[in-house]
Protein backbone atom coordinates (compact mmCIF):
# COMPACT_ATOMS: atom_id res chain seq x y z
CA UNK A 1 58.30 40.65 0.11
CA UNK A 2 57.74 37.12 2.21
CA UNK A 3 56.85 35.50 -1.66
CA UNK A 4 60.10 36.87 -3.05
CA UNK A 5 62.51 35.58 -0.64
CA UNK A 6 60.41 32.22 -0.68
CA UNK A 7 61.14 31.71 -4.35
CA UNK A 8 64.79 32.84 -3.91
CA UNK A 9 66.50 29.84 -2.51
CA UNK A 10 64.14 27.53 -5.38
CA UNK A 11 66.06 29.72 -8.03
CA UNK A 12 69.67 29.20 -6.47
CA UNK A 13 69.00 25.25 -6.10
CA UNK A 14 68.16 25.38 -10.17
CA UNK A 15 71.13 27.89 -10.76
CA UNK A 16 73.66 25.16 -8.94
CA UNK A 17 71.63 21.86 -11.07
CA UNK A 18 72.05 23.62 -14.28
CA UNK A 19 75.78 22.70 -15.21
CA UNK A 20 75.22 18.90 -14.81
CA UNK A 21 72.67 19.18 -17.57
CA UNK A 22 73.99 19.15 -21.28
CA UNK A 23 74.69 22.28 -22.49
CA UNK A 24 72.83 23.30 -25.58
CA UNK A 25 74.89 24.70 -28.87
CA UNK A 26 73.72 28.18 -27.87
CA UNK A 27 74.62 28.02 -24.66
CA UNK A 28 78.12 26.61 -25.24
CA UNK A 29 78.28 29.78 -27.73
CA UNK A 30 77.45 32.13 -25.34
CA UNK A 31 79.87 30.12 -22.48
CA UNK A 32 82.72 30.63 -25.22
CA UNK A 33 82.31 33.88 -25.92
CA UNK A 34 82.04 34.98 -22.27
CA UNK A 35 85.17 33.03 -21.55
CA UNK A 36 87.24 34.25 -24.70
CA UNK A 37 86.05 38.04 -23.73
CA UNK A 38 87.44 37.62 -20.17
CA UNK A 39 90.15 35.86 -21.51
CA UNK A 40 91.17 39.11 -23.76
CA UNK A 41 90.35 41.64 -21.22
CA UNK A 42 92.81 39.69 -18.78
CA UNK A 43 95.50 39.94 -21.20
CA UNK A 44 95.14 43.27 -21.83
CA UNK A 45 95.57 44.12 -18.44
CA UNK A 46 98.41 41.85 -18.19
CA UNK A 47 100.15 43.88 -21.19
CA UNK A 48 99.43 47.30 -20.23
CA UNK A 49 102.20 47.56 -16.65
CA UNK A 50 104.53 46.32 -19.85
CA UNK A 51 103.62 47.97 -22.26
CA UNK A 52 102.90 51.87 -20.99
CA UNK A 53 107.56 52.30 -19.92
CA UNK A 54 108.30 51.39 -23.52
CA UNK A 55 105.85 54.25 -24.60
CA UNK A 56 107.45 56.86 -22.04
């Protein structure tokens, strides 16, 4: 258990150095497609409260 939470706080100080490094093309891919998802499952909460009294 001590060895876990030792490494820990190493992995969150790489976690917060990774965005100044370049991303590579597979990365910005996967960035994209994580954004555009969230993007779309915003909207479709957005138009649902709209969309569900024209329906009744």
């Amino acid at each position: 258990q001590e060895s876990l939470l030792e490494g820990l706080p190493e992995t969150k100080v790489e976690r917060r150095k990774e965005p100044e490094k370049p991303l590579t093309g597979k990365q910005r891919r996967a960035m994209k497609k994580s954004l555009s998802m969230i993007m779309e499952q915003e909207q479709h909460e957005r138009q649902l409260p709209y969309v569900h009294p024209k329906k009744q």
